[in-house]
Protein backbone atom coordinates (compact mmCIF):
# COMPACT_ATOMS: atom_id res chain seq x y z
CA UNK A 1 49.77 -20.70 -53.67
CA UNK A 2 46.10 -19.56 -52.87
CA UNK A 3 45.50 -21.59 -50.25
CA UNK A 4 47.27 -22.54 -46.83
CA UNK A 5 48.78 -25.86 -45.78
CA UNK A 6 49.57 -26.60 -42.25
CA UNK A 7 52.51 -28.25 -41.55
CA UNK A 8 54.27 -29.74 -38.70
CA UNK A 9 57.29 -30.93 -38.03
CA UNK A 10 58.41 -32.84 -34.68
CA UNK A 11 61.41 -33.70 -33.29
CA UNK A 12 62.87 -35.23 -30.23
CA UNK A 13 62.52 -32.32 -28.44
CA UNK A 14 59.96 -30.22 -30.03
CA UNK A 15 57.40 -29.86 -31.94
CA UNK A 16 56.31 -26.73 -34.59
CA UNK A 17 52.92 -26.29 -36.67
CA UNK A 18 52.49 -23.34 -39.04
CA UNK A 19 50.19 -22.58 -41.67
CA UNK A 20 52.62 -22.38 -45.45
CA UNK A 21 51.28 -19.90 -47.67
CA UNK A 22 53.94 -19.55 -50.28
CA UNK A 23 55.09 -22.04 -52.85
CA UNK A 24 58.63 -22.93 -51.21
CA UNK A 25 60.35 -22.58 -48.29
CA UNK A 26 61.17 -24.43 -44.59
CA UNK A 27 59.91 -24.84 -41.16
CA UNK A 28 62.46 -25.62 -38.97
CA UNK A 29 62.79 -27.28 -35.14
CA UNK A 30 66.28 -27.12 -32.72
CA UNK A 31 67.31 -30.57 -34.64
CA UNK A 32 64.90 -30.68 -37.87
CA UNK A 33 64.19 -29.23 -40.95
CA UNK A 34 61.59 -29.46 -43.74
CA UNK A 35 62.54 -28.08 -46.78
CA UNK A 36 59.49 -27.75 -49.77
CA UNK A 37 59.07 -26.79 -53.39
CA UNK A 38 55.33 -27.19 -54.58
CA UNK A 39 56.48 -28.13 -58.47
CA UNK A 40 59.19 -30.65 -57.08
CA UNK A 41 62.36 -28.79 -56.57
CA UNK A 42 64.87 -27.71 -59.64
CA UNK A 43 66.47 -29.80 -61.97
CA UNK A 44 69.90 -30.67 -60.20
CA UNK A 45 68.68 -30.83 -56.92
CA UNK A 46 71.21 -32.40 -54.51
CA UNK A 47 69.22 -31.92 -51.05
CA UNK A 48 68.85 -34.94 -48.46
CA UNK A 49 65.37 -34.29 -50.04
CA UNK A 50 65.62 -35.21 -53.96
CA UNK A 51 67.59 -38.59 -51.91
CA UNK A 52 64.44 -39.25 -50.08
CA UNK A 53 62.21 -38.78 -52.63
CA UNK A 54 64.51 -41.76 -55.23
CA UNK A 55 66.79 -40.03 -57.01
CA UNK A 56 70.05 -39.50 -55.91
CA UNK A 57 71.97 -35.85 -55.69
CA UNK A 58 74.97 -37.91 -57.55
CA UNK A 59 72.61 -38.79 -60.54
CA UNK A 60 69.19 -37.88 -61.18
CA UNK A 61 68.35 -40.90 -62.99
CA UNK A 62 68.74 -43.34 -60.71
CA UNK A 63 65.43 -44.87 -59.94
CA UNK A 64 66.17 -47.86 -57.10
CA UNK A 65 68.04 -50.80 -56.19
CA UNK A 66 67.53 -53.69 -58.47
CA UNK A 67 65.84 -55.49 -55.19
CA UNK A 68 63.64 -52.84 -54.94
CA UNK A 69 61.91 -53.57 -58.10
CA UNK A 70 59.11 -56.34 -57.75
CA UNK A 71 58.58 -59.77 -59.78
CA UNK A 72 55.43 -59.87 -59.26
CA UNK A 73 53.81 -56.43 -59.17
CA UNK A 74 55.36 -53.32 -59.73
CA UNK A 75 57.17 -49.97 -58.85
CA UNK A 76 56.03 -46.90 -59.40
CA UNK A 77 58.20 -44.08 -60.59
CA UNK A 78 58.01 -40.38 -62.14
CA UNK A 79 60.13 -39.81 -65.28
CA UNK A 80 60.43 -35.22 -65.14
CA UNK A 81 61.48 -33.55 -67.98
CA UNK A 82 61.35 -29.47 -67.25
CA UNK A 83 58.28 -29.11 -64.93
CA UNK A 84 56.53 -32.09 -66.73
CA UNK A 85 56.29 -35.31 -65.05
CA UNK A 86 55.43 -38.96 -66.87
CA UNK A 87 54.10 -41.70 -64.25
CA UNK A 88 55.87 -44.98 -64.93
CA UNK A 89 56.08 -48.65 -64.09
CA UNK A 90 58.90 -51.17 -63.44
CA UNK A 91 58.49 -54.54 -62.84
CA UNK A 92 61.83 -56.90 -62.93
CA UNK A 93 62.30 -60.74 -64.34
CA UNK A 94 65.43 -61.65 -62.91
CA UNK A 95 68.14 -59.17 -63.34
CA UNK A 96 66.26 -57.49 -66.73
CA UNK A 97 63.85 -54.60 -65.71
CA UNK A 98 61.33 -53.45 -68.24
CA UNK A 99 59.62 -49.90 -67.73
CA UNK A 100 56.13 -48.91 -69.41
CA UNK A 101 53.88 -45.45 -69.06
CA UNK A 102 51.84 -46.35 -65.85
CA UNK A 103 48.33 -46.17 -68.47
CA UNK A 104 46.19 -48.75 -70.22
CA UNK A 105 46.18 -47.90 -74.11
CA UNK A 106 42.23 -48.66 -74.03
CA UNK A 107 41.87 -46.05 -71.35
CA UNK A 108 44.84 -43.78 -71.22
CA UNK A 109 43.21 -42.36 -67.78
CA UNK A 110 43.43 -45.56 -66.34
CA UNK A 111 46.68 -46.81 -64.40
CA UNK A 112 47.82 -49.88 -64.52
CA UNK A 113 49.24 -49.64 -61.14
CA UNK A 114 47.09 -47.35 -58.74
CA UNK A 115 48.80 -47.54 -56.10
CA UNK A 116 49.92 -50.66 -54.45
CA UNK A 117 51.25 -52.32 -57.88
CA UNK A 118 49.98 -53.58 -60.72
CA UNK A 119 48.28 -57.29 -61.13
CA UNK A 120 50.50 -59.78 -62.41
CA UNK A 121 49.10 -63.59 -63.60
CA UNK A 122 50.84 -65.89 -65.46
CA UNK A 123 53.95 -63.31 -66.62
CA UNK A 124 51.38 -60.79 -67.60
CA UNK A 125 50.57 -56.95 -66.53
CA UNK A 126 46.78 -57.42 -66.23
CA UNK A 127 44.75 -54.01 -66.45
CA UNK A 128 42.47 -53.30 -63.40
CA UNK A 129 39.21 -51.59 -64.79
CA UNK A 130 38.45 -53.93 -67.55
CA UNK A 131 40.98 -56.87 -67.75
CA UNK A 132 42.85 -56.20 -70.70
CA UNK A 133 46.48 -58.80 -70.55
CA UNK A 134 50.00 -57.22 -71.55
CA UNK A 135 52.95 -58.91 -72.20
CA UNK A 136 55.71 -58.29 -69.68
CA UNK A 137 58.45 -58.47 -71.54
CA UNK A 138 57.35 -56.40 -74.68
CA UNK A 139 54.23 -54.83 -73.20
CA UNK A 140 51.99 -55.82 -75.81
CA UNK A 141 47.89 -56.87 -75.49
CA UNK A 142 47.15 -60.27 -75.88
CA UNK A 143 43.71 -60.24 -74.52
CA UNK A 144 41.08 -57.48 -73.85
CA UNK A 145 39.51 -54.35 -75.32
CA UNK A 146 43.07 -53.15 -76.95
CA UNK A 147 44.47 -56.28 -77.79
CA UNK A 148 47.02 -55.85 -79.97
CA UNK A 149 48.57 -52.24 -79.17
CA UNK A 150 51.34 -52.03 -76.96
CA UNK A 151 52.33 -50.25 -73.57
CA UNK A 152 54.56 -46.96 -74.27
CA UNK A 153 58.03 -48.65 -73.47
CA UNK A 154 60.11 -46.48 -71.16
CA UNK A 155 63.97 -47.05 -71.41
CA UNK A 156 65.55 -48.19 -68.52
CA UNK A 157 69.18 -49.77 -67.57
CA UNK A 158 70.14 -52.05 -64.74
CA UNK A 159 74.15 -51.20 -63.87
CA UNK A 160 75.51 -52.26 -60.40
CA UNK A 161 72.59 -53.59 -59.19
CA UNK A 162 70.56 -50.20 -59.84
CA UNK A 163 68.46 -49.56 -62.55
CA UNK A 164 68.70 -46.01 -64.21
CA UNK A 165 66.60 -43.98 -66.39
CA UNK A 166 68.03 -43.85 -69.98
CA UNK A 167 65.19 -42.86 -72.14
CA UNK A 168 66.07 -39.52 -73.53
CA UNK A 169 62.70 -37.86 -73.54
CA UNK A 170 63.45 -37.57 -69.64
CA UNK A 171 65.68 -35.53 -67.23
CA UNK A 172 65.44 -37.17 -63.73
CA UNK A 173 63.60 -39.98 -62.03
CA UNK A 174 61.91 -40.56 -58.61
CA UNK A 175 60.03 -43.31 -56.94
CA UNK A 176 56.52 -42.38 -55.90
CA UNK A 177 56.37 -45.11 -52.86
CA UNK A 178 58.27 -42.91 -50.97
């Protein structure tokens, strides 16, 4: 890593700023530490960490709780594969969740969901930057610029009350609202 990042960590008793010049490491209190890997950690990864960021040490495809997943907006999730990472969307209809690439086919730059989830009106994904309507259940464009292509359809499984990653082009899973 070129540049510096200054971290701190605080505890109940202390608290401990340094500047991080490398790529991975720690920083470390009497009670606390921060562990870090600038590309996301190694496939595998069983840390409290990976648990924090959505995926569990147990299974790396395990993406939430069921409940976790809206109705009427939606989650936002990386599928990883190696050291490449897909962003992803899941929004739930009862106890089905569907899962699409988090990008507009008329704008593959543009997300869907920027940030605080994705528009939903009358059971359809509704494109921010220039109003284009999908289908929620099969992603597909039923009004706007790309009407008529679909969303890139991500599998996903609900078992237990958690949904899991089961599209094969992907290793591991994690929820960005974390």
């Amino acid at each position: 890593m070129s540049d510096s990042v200054r971290v701190t960590l605080e505890s109940t008793d202390e608290s401990r700023a340094v500047r991080v010049y490398d790529d991975e490491g720690d920083v470390s209190t009497d009670d606390a530490t921060f562990r870090f890997s600038v590309d996301g950690g190694t496939e595998g990864e069983s840390d409290d960490a990976a648990g924090a960021a959505g995926t569990s040490g147990d299974d790396p495809r395990r993406i939430a709780p069921l409940a976790a997943v809206p109705t009427n907006g939606t989650l936002r999730c990386e599928a990883r594969r190696d050291r490449r990472g897909t962003e992803l969307i899941l929004r739930r209809e009862g106890s089905e969740v569907a899962a699409w690439r988090n990008s507009c086919p008329h704008e593959p730059d543009v997300r869907l969901d920027p940030g605080p989830g994705a528009i939903v009106r009358d059971d359809q994904l509704v494109c921010h930057e220039h109003g284009a309507r999908f289908e929620c259940d099969d992603g597909v464009c039923t009004a706007g610029p790309c009407r008529g292509d679909a969303l890139d359809s991500i599998a996903v499984a609900v078992r237990d009350g958690t949904v899991y990653l089961t599209d094969d082009r992907f290793d591991s899973c994690r929820r960005l609202d974390k």
